[in-house]
C-alpha atoms as a PDB file:
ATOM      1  CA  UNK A   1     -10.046  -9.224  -2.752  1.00  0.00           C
ATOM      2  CA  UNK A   2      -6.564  -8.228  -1.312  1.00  0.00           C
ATOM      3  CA  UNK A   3      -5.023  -8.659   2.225  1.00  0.00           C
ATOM      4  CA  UNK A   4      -3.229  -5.442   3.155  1.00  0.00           C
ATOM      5  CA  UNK A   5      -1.587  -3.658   6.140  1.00  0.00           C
ATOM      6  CA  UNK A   6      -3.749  -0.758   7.114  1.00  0.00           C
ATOM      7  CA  UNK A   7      -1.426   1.830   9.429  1.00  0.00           C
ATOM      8  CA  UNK A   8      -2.532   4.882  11.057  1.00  0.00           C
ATOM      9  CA  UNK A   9      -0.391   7.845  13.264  1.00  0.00           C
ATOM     10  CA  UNK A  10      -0.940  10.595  14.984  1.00  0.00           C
ATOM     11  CA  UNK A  11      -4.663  11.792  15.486  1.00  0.00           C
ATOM     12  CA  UNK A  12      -6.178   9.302  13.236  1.00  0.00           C
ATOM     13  CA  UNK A  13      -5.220   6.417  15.181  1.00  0.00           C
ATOM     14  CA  UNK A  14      -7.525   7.913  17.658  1.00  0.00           C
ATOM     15  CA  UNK A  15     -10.332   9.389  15.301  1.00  0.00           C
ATOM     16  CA  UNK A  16     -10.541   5.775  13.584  1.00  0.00           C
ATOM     17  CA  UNK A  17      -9.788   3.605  16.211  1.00  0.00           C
ATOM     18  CA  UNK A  18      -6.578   1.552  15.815  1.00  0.00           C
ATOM     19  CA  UNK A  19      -3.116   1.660  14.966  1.00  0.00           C
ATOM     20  CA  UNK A  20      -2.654  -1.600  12.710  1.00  0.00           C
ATOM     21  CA  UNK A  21      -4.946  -3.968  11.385  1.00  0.00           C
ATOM     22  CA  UNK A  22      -4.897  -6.230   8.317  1.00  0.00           C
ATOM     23  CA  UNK A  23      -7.596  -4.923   5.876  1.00  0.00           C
ATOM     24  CA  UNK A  24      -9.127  -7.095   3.034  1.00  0.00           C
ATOM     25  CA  UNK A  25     -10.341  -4.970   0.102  1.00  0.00           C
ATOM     26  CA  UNK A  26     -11.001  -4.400  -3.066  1.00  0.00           C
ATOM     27  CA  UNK A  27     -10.041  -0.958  -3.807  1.00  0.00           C
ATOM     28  CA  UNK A  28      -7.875  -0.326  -6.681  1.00  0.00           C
ATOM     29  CA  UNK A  29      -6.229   3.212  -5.552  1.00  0.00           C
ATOM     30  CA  UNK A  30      -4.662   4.475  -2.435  1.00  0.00           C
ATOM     31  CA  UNK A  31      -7.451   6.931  -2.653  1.00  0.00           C
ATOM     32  CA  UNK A  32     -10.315   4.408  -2.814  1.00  0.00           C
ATOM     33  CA  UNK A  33      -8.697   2.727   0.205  1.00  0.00           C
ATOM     34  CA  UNK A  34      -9.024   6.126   2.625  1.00  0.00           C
ATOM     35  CA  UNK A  35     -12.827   6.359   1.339  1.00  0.00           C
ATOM     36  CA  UNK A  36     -13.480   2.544   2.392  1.00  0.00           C
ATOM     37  CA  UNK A  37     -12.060   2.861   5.507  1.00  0.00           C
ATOM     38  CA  UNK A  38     -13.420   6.693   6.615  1.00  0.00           C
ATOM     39  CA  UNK A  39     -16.653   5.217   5.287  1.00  0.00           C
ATOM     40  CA  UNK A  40     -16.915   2.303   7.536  1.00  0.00           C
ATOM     41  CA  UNK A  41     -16.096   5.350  10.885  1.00  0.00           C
ATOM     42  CA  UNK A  42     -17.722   7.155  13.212  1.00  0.00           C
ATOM     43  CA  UNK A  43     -16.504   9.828  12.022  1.00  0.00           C
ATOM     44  CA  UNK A  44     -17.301   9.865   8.414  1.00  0.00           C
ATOM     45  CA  UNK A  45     -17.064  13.005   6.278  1.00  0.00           C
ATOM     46  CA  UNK A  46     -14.830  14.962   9.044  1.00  0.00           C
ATOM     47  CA  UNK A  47     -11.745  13.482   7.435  1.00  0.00           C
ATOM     48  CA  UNK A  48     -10.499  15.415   4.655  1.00  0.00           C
ATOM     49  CA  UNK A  49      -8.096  13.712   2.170  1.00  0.00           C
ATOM     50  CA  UNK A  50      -6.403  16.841   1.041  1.00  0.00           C
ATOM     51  CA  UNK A  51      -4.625  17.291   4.750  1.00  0.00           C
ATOM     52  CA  UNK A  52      -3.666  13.466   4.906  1.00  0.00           C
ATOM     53  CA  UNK A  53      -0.190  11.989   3.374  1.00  0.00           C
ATOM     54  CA  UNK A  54      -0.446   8.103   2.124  1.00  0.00           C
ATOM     55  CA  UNK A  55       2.856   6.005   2.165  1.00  0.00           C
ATOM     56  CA  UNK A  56       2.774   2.453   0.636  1.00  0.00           C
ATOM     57  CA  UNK A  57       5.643   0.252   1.736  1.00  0.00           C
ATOM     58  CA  UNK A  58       7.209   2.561   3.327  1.00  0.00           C
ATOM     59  CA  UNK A  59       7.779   5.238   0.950  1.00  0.00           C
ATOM     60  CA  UNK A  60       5.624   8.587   0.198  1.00  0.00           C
ATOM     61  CA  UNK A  61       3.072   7.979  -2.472  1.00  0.00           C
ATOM     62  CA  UNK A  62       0.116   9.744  -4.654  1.00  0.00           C
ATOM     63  CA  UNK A  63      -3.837   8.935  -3.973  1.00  0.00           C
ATOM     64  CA  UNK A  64      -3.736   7.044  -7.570  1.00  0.00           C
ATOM     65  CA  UNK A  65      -1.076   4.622  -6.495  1.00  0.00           C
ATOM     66  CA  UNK A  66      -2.723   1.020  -6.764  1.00  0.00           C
ATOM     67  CA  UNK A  67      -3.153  -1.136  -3.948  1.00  0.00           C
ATOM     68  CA  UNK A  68      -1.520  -4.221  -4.115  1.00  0.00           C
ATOM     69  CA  UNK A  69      -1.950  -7.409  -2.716  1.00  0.00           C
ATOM     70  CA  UNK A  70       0.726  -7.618   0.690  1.00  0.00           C
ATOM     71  CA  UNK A  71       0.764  -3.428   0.561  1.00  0.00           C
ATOM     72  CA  UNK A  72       1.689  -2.020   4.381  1.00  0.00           C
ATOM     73  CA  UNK A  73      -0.331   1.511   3.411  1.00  0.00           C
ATOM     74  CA  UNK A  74      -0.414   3.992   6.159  1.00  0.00           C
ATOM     75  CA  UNK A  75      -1.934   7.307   6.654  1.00  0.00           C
ATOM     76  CA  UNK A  76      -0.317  10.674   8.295  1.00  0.00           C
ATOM     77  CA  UNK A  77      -2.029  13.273   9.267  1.00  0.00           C
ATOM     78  CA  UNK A  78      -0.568  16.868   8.542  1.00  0.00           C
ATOM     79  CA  UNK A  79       2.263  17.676  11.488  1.00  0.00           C
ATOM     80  CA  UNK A  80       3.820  20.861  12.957  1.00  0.00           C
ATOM     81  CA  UNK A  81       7.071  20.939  14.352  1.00  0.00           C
ATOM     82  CA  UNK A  82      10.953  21.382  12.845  1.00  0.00           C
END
């Protein structure tokens, strides 16, 4: 089991209900994190991963990138603007 830093923005904070929260899990991947957590929602299955970006500590990463023990992951959803 690993303690992480769970971070959402934009619309997701609202679909899943918070903004920060410390997460124990045991998912090895980035990818197995985001299907733990929509899971565990109301609104499972109307998140898609393909439209969300993952960062781990602070930089851009890929939905194979292990999860670590102390990560800060956060989610973005998909954003207009320039």
């Amino acid at each position: 089991m690993k303690t992480i830093t769970v971070e959402l923005f934009g619309r997701l904070k609202d679909q899943l209900g918070f903004v920060q929260r410390r997460y124990q899990t045991e998912s090895a991947t980035v990818a197995d994190l985001w299907q733990e957590i929509v899971s565990q929602s109301a609104v499972n299955g109307k998140l898609e991963q393909h439209s969300i970006r993952p960062a781990v500590n602070d930089e851009f990463a890929r939905w194979d990138q292990p999860v670590s023990e102390g990560d800060r992951i956060a989610f973005l959803p998909p954003s207009a603007g320039g």
